[in-house]
Protein backbone atom coordinates (compact mmCIF):
# COMPACT_ATOMS: atom_id res chain seq x y z
CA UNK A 1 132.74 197.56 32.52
CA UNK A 2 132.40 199.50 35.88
CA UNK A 3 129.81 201.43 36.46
CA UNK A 4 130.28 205.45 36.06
CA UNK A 5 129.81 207.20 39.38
CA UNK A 6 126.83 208.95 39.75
CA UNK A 7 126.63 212.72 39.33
CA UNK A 8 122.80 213.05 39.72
CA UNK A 9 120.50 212.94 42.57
CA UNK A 10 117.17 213.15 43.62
CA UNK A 11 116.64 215.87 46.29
CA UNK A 12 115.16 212.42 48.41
CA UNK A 13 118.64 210.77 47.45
CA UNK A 14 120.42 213.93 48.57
CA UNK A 15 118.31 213.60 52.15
CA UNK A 16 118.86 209.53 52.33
CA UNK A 17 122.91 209.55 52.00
CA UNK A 18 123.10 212.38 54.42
CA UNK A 19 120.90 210.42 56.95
CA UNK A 20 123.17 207.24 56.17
CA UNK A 21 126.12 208.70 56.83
CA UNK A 22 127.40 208.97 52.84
CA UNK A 23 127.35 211.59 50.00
CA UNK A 24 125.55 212.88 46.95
CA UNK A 25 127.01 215.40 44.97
CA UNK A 26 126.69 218.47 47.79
CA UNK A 27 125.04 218.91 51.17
CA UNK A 28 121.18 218.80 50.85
CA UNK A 29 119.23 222.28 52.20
CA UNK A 30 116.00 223.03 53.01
CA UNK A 31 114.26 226.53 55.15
CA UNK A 32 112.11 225.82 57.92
CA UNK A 33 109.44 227.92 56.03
CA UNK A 34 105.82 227.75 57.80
CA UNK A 35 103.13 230.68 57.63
CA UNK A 36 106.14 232.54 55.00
CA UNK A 37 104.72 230.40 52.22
CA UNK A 38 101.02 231.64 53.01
CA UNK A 39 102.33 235.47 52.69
CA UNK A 40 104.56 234.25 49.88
CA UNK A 41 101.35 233.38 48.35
CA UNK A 42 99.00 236.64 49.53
CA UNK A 43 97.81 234.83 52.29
CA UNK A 44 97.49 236.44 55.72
CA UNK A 45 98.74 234.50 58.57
CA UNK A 46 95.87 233.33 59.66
CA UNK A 47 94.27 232.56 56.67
CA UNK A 48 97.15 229.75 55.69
CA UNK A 49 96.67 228.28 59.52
CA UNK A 50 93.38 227.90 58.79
CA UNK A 51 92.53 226.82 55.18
CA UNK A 52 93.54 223.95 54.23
CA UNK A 53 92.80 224.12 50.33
CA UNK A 54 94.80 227.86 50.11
CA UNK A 55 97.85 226.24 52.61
CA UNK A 56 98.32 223.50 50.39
CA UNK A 57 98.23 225.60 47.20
CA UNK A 58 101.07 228.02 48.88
CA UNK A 59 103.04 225.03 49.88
CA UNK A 60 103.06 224.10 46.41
CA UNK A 61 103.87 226.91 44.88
CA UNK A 62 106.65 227.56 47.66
CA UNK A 63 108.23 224.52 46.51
CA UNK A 64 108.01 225.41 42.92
CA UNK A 65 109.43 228.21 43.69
CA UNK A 66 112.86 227.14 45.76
CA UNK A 67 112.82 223.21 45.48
CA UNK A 68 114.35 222.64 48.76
CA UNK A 69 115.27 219.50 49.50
CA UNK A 70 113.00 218.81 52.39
CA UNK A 71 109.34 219.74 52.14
CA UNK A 72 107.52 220.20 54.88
CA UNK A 73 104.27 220.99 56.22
CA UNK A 74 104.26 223.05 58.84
CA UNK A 75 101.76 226.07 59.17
CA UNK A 76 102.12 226.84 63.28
CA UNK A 77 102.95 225.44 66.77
CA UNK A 78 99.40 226.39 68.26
CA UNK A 79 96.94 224.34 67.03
CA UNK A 80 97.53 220.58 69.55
CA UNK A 81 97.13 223.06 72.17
CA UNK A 82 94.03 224.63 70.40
CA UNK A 83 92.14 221.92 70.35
CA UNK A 84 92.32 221.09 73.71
CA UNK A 85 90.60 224.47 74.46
CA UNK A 86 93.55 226.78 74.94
CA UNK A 87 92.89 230.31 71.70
CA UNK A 88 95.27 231.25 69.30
CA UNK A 89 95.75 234.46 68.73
CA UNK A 90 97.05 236.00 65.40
CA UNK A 91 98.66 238.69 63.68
CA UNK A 92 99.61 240.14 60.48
CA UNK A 93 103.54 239.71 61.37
CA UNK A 94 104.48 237.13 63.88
CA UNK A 95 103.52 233.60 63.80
CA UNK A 96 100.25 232.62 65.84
CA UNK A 97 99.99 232.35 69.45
CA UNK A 98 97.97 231.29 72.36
CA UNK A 99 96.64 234.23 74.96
CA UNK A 100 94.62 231.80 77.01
CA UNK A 101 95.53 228.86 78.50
CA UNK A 102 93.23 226.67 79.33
CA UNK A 103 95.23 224.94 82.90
CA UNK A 104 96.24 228.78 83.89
CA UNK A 105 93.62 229.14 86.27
CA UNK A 106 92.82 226.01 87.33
CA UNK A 107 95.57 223.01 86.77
CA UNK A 108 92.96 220.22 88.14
CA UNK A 109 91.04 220.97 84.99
CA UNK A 110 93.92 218.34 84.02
CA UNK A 111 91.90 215.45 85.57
CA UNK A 112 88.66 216.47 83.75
CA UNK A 113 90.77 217.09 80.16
CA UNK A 114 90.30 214.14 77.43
CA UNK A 115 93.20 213.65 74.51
CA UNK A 116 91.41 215.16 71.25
CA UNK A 117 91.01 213.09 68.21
CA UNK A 118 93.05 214.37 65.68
CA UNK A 119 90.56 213.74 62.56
CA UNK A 120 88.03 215.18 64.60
CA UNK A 121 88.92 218.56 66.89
CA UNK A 122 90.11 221.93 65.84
CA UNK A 123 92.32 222.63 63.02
CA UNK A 124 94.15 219.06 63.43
CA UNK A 125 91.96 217.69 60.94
CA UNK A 126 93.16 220.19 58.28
CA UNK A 127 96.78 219.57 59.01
CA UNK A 128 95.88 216.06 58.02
CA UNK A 129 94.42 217.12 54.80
CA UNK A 130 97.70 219.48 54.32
CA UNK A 131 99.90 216.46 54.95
CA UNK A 132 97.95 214.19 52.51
CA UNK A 133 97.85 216.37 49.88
CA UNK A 134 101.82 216.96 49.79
CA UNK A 135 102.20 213.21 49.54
CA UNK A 136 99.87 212.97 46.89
CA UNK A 137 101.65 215.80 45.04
CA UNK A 138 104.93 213.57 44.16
CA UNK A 139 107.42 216.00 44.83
CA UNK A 140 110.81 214.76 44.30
CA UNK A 141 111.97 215.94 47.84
CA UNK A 142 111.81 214.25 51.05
CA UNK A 143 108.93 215.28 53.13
CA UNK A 144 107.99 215.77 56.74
CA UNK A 145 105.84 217.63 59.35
CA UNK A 146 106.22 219.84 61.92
CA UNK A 147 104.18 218.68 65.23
CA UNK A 148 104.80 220.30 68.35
CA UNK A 149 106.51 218.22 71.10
CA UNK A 150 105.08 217.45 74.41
CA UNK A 151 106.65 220.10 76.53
CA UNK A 152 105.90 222.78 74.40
CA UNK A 153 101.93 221.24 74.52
CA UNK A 154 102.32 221.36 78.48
CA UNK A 155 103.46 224.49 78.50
CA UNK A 156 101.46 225.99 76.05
CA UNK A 157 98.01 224.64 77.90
CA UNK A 158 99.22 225.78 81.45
CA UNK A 159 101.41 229.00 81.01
CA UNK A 160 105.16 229.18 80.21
CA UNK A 161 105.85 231.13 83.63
CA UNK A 162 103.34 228.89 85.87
CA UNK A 163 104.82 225.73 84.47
CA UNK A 164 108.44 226.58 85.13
CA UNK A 165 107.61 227.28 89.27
CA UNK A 166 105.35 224.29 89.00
CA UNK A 167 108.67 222.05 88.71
CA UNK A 168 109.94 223.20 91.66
CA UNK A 169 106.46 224.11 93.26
CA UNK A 170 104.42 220.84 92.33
CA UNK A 171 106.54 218.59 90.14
CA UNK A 172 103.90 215.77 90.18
CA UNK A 173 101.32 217.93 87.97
CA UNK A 174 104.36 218.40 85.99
CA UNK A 175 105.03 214.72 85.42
CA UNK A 176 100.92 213.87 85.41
CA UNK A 177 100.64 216.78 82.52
CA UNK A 178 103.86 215.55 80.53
CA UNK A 179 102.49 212.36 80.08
CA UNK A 180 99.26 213.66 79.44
CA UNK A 181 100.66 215.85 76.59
CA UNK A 182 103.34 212.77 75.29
CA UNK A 183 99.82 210.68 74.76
CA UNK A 184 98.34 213.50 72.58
CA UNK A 185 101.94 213.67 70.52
CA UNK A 186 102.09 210.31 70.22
CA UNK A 187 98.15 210.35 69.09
CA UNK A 188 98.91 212.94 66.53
CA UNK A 189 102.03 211.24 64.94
CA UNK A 190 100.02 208.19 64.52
CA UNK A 191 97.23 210.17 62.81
CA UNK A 192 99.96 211.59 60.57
CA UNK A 193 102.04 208.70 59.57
CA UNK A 194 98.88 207.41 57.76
CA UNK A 195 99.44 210.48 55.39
CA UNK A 196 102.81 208.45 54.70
CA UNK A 197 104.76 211.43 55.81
CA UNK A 198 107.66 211.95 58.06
CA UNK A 199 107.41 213.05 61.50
CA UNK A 200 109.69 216.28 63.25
CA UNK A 201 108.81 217.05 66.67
CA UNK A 202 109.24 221.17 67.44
CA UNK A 203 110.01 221.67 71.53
CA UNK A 204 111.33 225.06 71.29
CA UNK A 205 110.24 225.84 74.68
CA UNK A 206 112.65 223.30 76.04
CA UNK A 207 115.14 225.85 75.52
CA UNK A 208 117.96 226.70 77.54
CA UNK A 209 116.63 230.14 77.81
CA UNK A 210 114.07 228.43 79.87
CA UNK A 211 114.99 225.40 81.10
CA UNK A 212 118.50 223.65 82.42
CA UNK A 213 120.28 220.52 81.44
CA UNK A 214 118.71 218.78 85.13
CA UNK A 215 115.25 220.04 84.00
CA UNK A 216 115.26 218.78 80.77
CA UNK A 217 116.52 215.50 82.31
CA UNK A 218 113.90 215.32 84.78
CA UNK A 219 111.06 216.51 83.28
CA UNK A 220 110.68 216.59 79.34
CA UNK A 221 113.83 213.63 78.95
CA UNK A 222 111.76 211.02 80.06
CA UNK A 223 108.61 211.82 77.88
CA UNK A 224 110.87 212.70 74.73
CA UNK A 225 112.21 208.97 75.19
CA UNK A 226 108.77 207.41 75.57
CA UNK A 227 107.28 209.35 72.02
CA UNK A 228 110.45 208.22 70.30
CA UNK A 229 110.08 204.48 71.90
CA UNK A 230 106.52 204.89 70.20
CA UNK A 231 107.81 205.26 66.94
CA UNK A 232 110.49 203.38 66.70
CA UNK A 233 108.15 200.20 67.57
CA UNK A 234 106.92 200.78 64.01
CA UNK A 235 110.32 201.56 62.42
CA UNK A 236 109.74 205.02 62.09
CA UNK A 237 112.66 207.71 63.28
CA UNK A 238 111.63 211.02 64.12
CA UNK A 239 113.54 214.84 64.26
CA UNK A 240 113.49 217.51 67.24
CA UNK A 241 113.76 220.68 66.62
CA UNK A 242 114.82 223.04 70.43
CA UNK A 243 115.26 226.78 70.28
CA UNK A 244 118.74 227.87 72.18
CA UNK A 245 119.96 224.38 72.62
CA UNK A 246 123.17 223.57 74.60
CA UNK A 247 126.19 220.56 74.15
CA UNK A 248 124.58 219.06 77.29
CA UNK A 249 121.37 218.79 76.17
CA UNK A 250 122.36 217.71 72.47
CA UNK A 251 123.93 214.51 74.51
CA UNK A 252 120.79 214.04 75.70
CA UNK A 253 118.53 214.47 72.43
CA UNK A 254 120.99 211.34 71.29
CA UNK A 255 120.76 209.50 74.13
CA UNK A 256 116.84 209.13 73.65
CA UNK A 257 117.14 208.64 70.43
CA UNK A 258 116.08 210.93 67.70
CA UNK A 259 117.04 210.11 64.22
CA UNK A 260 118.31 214.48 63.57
CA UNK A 261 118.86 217.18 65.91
CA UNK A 262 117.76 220.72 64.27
CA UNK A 263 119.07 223.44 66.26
CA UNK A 264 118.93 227.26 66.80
CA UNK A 265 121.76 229.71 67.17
CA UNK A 266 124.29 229.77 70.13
CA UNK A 267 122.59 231.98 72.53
CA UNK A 268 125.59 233.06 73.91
CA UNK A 269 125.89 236.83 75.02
CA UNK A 270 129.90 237.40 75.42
CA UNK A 271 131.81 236.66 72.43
CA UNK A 272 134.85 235.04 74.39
CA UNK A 273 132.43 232.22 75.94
CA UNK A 274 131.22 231.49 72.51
CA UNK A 275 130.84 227.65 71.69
CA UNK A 276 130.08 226.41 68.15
CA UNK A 277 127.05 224.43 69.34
CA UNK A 278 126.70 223.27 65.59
CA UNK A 279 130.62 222.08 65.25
CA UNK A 280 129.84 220.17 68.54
CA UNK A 281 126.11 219.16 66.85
CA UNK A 282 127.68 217.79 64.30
CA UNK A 283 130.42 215.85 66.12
CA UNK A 284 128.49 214.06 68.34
CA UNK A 285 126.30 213.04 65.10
CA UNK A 286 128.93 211.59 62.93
CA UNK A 287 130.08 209.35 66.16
CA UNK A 288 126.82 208.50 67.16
CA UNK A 289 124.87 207.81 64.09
CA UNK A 290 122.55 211.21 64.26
CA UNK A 291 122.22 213.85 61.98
CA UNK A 292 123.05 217.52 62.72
CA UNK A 293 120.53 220.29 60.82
CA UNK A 294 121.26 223.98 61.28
CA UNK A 295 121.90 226.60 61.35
CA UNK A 296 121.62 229.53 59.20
CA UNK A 297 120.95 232.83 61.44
CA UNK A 298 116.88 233.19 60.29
CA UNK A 299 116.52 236.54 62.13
CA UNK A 300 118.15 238.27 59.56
CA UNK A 301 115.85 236.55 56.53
CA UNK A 302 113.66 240.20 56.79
CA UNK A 303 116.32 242.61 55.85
CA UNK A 304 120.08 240.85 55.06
CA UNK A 305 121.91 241.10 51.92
CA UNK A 306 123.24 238.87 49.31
CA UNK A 307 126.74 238.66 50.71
CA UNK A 308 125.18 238.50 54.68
CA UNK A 309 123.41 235.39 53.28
CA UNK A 310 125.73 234.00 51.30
CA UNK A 311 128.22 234.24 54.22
CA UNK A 312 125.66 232.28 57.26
CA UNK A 313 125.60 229.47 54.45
CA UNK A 314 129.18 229.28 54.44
CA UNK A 315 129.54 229.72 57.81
CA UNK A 316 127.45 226.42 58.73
CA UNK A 317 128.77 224.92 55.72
CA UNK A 318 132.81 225.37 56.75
CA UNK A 319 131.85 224.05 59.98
CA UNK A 320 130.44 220.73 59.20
CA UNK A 321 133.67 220.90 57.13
CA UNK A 322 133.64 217.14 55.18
CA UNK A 323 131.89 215.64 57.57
CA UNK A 324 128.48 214.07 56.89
CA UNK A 325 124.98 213.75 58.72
CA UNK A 326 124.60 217.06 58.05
CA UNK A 327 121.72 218.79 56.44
CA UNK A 328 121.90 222.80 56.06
CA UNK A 329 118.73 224.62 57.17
CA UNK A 330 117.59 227.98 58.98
CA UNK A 331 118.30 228.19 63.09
CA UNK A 332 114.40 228.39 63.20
CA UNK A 333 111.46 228.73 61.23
CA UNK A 334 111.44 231.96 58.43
CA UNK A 335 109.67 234.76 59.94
CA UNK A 336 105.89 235.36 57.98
CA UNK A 337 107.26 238.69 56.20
CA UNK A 338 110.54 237.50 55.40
CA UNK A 339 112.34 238.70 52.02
CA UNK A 340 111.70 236.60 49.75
CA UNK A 341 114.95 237.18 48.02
CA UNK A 342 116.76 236.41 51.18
CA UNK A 343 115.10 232.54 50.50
CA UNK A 344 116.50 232.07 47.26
CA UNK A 345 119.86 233.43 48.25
CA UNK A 346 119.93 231.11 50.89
CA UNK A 347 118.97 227.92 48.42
CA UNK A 348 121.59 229.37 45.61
CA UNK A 349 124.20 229.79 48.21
CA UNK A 350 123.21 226.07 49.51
CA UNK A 351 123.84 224.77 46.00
CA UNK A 352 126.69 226.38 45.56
CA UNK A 353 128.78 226.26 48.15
CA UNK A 354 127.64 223.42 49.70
CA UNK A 355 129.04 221.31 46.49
CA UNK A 356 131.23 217.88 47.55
CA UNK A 357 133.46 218.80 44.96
CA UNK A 358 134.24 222.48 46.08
CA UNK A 359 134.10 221.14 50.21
CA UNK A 360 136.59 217.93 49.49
CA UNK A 361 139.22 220.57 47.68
CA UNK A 362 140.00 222.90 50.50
């Protein structure tokens, strides 16, 4: 007798056949959610970036809470740069953020600068514990974490202004600072995989709000190829995540290599020039072997309604049409103070209309 098809999956199962190019019963979901599950839990911003034991506990109960299907830990994109001396500086509303660099004043401090051990300087060593403790929890989901790629690391330890002029001014500290920075990615993905959780690289700064399709190939595509090369020797795949991302540049995430492609909104100013970066995301995925994960509008998370919700969901959702490689997620990570109502929309509206059944019907 033949087998009945399979109605249930795992969240994991969910993740798998969308990263295999098949499908479960609907599109798996997940919110970027970092410091929001701290202040979900009472937490102030800093307070869930800095204790491990209360992070962990938030996390948890943030999963309870929405069960996406990806579980991350993530609490914020400052702390490689921390450790190498730059400070973070935080607030009660946005998510934390350096306000002293430590190569703004001097860039030859480069050649004096050692990589910092990740079990042993500044917060890293917490965002181990973090890591290890999700594992150990068992959840049913598919779990990563959120480290910050090695142009956002440059940039974040020289100056975002500075840096840009040094590619045209000096491009050879640029190059001698990217691979420093690719070294210390590379050092903390190692440190992470022995939590036996997945690795997602965030590079928002290699935007293109800041930088062009020839700088990203000159400066940050070379060093994005080399951490993925890394990885890949020991059979791991790893995720980028770029704020304000273009077609040209999505070519060129695939080209290098990454296993998924998480992008932000179109960043496009006059409706008529409007391109669906996530219809051409998702394209380029199914023909290539990448997945495409997007991109609900998160700005509106503090103060959208039901139907605003619903309707982002649907949006992404229509585009990546029957199509898979797809995973539905936020354009970017929840803000701190976002409603929480907003988040379970989002996962009912996930659930709901992201169903294989309702999707294969139209």
């Amino acid at each position: 007798m033949a087998e009945a098809p399979k109605t249930q999956y795992t969240p994991r199962e969910r993740v798998v056949l969308a990263y295999k190019g098949g499908f479960a019963d609907r599109v798996p979901a997940y919110p970027i959610a970092g410091s929001f599950a701290g202040c979900l839990d009472g937490l102030s911003i800093e307070e869930y970036c800095t204790n491990p034991t209360k992070a962990t506990k938030a996390m948890l109960n943030y999963y309870e809470r929405y069960e996406p299907d990806i579980m991350i830990a993530f609490n914020d994109l400052a702390k490689e740069a921390e450790a190498i001396g730059c400070h973070v500086k935080y607030s009660d509303y946005v998510v934390p953020s350096i306000d002293r660099h430590v190569l703004q004043d001097d860039k030859g401090r480069l050649t004096r600068l050692e990589i910092p051990d990740p079990k042993r300087h500044g917060r890293l060593p917490a965002f181990l514990e973090q890591c290890a403790a999700l594992t150990s929890a068992g959840l049913p989901s598919a779990l990563g974490a959120v480290l910050v790629g090695p142009w956002t690391i440059a940039m974040l330890m020289r100056n975002p202004e500075l840096m840009c002029l040094d590619t045209i001014d000096d491009p050879q500290f640029v190059h001698d600072l990217m691979g420093f920075t690719t070294e210390y990615a590379k050092r903390v993905g190692d440190a992470v995989l022995e939590t036996r959780i997945g690795l997602s690289y965030s590079d928002p700064t290699a935007s293109c709000s800041l930088v062009g399709p020839d700088t990203y190939r000159e400066f940050i595509k070379p060093y994005h190829k080399a951490l993925v090369d890394h990885f890949k020797a020991k059979k791991v795949g790893t995720t980028v995540h770029i704020c304000g991302t273009t077609h040209q540049i999505h070519e060129d995430l695939v080209d290098v290599g990454f296993v998924a492609v998480t992008i932000d909104l179109d960043q496009q100013s006059d409706p008529a020039l409007k391109v669906d970066q996530l219809d051409k995301l998702v394209t380029l995925g199914n023909a290539r072997g990448v997945v495409a994960i997007g991109n609900v509008d998160v700005t509106i998370f503090e103060r959208a309604t039901k139907a605003e919700i619903e309707a982002e969901v649907r949006r992404c959702i229509d585009t990546a049409g029957s199509r898979s490689r797809f995973v539905l997620s936020t354009s970017c990570e929840l803000p701190p103070r976002a409603n929480p109502d907003c988040v379970t929309w989002f996962m009912e509206a996930a659930r709901e209309y992201g169903r294989w059944d309702r999707i294969l019907a139209r």
